[in-house]
N, C-alpha and C. Protein backbone atom coordinates (compact mmCIF):
# COMPACT_ATOMS: atom_id res chain seq x y z
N UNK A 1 -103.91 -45.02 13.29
CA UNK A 1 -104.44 -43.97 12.43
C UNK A 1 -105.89 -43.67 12.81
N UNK A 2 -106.06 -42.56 13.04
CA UNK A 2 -107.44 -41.66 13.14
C UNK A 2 -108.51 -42.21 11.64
N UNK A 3 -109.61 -43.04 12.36
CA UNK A 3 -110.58 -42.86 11.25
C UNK A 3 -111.79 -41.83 11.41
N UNK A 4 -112.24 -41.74 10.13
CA UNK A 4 -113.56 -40.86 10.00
C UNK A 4 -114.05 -41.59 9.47
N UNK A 5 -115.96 -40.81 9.35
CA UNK A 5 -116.64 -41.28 8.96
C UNK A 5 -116.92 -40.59 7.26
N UNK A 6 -117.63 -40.80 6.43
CA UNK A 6 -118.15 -39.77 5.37
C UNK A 6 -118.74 -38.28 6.07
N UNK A 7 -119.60 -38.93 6.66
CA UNK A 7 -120.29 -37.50 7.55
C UNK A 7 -119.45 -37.03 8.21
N UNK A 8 -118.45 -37.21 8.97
CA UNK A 8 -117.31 -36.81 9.76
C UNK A 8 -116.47 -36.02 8.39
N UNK A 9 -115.92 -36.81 7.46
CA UNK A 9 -115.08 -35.98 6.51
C UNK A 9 -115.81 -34.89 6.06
N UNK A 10 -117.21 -35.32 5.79
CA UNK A 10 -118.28 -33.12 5.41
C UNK A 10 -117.93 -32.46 5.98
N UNK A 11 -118.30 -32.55 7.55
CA UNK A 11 -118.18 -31.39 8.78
C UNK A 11 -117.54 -31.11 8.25
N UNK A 12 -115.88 -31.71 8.71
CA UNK A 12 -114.66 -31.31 8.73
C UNK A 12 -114.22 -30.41 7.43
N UNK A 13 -114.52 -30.66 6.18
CA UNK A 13 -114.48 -30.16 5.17
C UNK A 13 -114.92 -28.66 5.07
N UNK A 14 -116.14 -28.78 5.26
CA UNK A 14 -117.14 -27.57 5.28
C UNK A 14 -116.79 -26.51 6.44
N UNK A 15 -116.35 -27.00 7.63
CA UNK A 15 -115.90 -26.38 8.66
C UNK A 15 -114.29 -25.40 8.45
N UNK A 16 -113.54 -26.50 7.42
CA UNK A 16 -112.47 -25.54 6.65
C UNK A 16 -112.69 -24.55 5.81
N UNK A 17 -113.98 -25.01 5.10
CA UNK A 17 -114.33 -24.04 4.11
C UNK A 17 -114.72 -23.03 4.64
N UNK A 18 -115.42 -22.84 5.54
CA UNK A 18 -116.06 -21.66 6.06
C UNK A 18 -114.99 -20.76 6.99
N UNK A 19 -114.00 -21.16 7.56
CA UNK A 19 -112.77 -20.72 8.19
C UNK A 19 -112.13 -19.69 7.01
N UNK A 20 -112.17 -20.78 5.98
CA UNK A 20 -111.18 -20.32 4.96
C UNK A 20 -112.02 -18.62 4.75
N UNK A 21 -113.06 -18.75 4.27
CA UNK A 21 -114.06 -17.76 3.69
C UNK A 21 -114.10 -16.88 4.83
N UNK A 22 -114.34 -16.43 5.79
CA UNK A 22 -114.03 -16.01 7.41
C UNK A 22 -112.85 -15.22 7.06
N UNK A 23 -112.08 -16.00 6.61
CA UNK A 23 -110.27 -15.35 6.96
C UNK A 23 -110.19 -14.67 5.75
N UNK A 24 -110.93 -14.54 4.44
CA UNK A 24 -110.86 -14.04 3.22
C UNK A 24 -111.70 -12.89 3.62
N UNK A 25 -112.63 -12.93 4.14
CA UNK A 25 -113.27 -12.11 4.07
C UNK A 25 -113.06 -10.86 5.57
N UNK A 26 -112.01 -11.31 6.56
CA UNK A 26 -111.75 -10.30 7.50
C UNK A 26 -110.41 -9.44 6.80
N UNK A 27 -110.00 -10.68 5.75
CA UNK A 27 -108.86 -10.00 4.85
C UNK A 27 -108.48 -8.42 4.07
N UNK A 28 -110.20 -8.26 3.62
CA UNK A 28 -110.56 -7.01 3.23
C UNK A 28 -110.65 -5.85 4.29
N UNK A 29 -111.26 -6.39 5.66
CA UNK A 29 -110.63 -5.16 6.66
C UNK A 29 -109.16 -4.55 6.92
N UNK A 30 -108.34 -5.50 6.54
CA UNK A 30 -106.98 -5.35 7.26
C UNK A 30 -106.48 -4.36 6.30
N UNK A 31 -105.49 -3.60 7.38
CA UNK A 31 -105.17 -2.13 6.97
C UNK A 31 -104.03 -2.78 5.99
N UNK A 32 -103.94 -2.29 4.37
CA UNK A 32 -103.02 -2.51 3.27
C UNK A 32 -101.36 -2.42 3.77
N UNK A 33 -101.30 -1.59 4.76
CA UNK A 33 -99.96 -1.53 4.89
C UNK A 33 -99.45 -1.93 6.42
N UNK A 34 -100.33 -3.08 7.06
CA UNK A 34 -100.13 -3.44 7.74
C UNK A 34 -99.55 -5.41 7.64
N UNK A 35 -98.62 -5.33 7.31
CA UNK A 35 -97.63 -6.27 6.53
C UNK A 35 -97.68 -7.76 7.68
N UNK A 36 -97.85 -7.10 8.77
CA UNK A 36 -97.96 -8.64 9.53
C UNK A 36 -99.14 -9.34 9.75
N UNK A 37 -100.15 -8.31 9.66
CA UNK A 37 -101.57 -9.26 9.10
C UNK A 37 -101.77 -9.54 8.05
N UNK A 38 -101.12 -9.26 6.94
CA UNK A 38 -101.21 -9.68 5.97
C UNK A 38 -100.32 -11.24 6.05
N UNK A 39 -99.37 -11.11 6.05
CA UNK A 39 -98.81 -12.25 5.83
C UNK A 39 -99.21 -13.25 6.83
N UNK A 40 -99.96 -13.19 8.07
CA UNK A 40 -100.77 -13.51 8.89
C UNK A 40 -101.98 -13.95 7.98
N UNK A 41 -102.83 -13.45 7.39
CA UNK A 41 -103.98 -13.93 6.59
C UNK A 41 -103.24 -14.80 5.47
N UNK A 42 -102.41 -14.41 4.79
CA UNK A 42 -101.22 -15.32 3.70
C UNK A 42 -101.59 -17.05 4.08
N UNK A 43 -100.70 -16.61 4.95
CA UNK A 43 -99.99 -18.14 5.74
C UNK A 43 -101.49 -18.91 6.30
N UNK A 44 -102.39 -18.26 6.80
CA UNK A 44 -103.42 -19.02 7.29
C UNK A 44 -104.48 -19.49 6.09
N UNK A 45 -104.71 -18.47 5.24
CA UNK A 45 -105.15 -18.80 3.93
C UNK A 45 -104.69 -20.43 3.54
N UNK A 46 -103.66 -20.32 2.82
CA UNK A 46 -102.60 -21.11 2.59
C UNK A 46 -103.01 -22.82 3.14
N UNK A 47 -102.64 -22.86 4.83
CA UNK A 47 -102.94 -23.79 5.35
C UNK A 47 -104.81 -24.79 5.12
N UNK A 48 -105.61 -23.24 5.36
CA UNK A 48 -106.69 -23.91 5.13
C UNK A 48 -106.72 -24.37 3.85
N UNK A 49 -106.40 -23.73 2.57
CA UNK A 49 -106.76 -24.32 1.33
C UNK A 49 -106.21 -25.76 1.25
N UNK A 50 -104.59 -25.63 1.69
CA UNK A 50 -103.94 -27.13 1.56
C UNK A 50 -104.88 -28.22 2.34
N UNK A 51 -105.39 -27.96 3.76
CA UNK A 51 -106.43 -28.70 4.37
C UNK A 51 -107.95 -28.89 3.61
N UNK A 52 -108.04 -28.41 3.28
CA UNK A 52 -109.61 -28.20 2.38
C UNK A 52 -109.21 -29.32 0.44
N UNK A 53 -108.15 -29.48 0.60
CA UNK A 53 -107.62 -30.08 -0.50
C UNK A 53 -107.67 -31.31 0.20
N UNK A 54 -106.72 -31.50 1.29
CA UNK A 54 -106.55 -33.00 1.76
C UNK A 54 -108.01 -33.76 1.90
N UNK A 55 -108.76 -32.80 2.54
CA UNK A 55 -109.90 -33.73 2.96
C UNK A 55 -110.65 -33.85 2.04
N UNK A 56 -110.92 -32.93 0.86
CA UNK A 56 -111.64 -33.54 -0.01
C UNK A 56 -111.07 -34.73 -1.04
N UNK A 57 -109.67 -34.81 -1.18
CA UNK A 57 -108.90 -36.07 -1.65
C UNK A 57 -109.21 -37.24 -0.74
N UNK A 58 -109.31 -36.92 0.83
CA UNK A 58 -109.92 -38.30 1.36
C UNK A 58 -111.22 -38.64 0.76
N UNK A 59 -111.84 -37.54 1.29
CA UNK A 59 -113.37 -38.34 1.20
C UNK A 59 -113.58 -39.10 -0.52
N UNK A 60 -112.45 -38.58 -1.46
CA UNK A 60 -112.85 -38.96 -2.87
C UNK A 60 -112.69 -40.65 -2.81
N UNK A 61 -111.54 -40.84 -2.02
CA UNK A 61 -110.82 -42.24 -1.57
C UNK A 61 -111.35 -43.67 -1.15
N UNK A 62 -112.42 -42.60 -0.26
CA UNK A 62 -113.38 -43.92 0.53
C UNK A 62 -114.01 -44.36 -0.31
């Protein structure tokens, strides 16, 4: 198993967060009726939040 550090779990954290916010916020460009970027921003949304969940449940752990 892959360890981290505390400072290693921030980056990583913060580095999701800001992805996440990135992808929310190119979200508002995308043309409304263009259905595969949308569900494209959906699905990637999605992943980061579930990731941005995990790692802050680690770091609560240590």
């Amino acid at each position: 198993m892959i360890q981290f550090t505390h400072h290693e779990f921030a980056i990583l954290a913060e580095t999701v967060k800001q992805n996440r916010i990135a992808v929310e916020a190119a979200s508002g460009t995308t043309n409304p009726f263009d259905v595969t970027a949308i569900t494209t921003y959906s699905n990637h949304r999605k992943k980061l939040i579930q990731l941005e969940d995990k790692l802050e449940a680690a770091m609560l752990q240590e």
